[in-house]
C-alpha atoms as a PDB file:
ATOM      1  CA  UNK A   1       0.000   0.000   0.000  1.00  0.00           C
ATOM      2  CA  UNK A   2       1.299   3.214  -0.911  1.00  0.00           C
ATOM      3  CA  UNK A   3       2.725   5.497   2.116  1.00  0.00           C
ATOM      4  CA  UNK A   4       0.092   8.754   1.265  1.00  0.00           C
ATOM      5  CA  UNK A   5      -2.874   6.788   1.630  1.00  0.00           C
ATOM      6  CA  UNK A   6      -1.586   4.939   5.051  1.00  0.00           C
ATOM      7  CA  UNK A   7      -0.375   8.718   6.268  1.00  0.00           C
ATOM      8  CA  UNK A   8      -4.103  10.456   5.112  1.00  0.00           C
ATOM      9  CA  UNK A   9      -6.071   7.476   6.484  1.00  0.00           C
ATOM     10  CA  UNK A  10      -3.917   7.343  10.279  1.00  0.00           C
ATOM     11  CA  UNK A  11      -4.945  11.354  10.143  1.00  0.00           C
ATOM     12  CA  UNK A  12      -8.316  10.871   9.647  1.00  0.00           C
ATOM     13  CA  UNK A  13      -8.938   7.884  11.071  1.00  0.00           C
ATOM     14  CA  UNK A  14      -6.268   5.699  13.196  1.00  0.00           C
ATOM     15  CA  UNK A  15      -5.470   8.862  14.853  1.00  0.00           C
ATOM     16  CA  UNK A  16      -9.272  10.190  16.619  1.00  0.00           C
ATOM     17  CA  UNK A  17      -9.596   5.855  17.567  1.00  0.00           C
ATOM     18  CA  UNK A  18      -6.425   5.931  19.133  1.00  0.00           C
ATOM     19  CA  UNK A  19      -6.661   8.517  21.189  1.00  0.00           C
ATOM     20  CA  UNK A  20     -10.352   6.984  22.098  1.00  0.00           C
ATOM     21  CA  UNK A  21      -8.830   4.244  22.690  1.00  0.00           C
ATOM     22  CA  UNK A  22      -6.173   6.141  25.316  1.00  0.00           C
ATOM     23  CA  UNK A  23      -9.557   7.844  26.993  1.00  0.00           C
ATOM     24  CA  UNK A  24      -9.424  11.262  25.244  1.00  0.00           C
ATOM     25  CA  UNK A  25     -12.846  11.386  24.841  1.00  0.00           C
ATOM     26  CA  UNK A  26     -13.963  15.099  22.644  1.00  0.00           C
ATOM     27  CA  UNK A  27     -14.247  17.679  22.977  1.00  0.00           C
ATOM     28  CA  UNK A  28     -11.167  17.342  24.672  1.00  0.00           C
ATOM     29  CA  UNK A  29      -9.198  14.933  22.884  1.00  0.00           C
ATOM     30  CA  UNK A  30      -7.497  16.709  19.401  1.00  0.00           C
ATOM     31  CA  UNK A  31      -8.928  15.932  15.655  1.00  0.00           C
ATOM     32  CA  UNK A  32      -8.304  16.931  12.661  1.00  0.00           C
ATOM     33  CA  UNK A  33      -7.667  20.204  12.563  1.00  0.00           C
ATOM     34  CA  UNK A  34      -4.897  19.974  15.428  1.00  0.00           C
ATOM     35  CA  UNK A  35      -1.545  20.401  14.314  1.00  0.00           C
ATOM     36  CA  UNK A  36      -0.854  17.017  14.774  1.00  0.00           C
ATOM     37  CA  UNK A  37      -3.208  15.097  12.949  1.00  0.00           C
ATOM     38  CA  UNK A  38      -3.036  17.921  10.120  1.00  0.00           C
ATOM     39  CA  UNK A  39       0.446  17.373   9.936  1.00  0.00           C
ATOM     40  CA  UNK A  40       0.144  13.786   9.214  1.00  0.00           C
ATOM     41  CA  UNK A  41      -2.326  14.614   6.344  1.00  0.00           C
ATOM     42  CA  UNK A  42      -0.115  16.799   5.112  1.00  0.00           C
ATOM     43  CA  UNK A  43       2.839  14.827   4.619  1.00  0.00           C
ATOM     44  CA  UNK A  44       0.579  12.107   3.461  1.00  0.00           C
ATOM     45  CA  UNK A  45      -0.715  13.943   0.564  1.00  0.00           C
ATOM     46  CA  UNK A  46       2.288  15.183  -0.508  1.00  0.00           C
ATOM     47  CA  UNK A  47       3.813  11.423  -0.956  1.00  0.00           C
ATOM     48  CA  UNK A  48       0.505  10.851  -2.496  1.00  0.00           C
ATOM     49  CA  UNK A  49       1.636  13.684  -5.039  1.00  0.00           C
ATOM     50  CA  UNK A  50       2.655  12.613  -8.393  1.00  0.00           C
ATOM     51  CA  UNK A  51       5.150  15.540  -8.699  1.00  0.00           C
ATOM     52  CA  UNK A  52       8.435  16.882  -8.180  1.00  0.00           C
ATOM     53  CA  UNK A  53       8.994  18.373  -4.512  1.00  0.00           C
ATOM     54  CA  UNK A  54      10.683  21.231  -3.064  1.00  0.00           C
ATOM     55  CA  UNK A  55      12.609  20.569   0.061  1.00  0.00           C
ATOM     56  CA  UNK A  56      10.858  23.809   0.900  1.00  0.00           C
ATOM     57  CA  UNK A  57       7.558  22.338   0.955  1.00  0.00           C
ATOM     58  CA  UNK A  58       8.432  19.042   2.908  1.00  0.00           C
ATOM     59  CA  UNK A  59      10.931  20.854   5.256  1.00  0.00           C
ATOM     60  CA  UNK A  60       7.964  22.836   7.531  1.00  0.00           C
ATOM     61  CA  UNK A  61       5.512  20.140   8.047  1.00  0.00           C
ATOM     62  CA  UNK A  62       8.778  17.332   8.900  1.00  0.00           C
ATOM     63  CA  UNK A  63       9.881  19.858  11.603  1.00  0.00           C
ATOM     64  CA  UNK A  64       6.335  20.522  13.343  1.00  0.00           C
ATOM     65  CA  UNK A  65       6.678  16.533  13.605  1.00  0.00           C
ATOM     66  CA  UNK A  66       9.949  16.841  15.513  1.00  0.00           C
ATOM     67  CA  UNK A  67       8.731  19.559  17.949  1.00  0.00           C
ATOM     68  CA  UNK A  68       5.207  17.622  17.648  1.00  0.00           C
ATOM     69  CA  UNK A  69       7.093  14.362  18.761  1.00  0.00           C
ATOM     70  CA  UNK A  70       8.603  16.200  21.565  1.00  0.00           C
ATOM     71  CA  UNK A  71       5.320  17.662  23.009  1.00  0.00           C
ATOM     72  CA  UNK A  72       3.851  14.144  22.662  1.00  0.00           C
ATOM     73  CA  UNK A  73       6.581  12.480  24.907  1.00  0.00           C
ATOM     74  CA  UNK A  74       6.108  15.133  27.613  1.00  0.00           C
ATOM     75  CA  UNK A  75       2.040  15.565  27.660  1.00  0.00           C
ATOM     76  CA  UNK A  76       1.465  11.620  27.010  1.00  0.00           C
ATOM     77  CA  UNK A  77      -0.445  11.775  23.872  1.00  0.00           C
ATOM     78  CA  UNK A  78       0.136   8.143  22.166  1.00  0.00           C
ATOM     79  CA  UNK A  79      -1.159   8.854  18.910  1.00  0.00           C
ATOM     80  CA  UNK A  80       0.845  11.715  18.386  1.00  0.00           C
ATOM     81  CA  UNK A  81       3.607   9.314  18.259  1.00  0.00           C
ATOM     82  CA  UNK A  82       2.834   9.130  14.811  1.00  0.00           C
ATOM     83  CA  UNK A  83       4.070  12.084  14.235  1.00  0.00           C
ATOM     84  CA  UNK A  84       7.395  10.540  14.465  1.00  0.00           C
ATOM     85  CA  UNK A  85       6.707   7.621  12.102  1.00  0.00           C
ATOM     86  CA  UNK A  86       5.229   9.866   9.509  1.00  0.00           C
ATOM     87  CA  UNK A  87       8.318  12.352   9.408  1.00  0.00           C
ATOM     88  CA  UNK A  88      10.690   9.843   8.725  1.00  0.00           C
ATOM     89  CA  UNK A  89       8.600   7.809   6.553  1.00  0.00           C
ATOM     90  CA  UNK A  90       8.082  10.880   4.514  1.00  0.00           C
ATOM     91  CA  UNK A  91      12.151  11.569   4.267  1.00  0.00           C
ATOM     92  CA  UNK A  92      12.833   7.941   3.709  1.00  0.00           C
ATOM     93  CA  UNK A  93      10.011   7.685   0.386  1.00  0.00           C
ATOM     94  CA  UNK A  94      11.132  11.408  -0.616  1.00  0.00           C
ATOM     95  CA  UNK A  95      14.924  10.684  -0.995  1.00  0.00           C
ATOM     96  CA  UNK A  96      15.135   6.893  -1.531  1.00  0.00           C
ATOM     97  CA  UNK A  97      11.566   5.665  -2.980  1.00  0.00           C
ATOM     98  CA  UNK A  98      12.227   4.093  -6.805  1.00  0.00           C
ATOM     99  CA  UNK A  99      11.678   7.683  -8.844  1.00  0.00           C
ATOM    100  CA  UNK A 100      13.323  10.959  -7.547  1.00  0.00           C
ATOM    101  CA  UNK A 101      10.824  13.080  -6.168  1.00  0.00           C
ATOM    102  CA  UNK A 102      12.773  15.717  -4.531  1.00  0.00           C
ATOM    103  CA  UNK A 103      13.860  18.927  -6.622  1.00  0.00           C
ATOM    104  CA  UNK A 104      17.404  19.399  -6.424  1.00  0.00           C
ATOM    105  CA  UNK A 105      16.769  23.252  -7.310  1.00  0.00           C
ATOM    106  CA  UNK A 106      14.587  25.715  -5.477  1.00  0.00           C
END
């Protein structure tokens, strides 16, 4: 299964049942819309992109999941530890997966 779709369906779906599942119940709990969960869509739909990326572009969202990853260590918020996953997913497809998809130019 391609690496988008499993980053845009933890977002909108893996993410709200695991925090259920850790007893964030809403309005308190964070959905889509959060920074977190928004910046695992994000990085999923841009491996889901069929084009040529800027470092630019993946650079911002790939450090909100570093500070992200941080904030989720200190506050206990398990499924934010996907933030983690999806950043270096996201650097791993972008520089190594089969056709170059980062722009070498700005």
């Amino acid at each position: 299964m391609h690496a988008g779709k499993v980053l845009v369906a933890y977002a909108l779906i893996g993410y709200p049942l695991l925090g259920y599942l850790a007893g964030h119940q809403y309005p308190e709990t964070p959905t889509f819309g959060a920074p977190c969960p928004t910046t695992i869509f994000t990085l999923g739909v841009l491996l889901w992109a069929r084009c040529e990326l800027s470092w630019w572009i993946v650079a911002i969202p790939v450090a909100w999941t570093i500070i992200g990853t941080s904030a989720a260590l200190q506050l206990s918020v398990p499924q934010d530890f996907g933030l983690a996953i999806a950043g270096l997913t996201s650097l791993f497809v972008l520089a190594y997966g089969g056709t170059r998809r980062l722009a070498t130019r700005s």
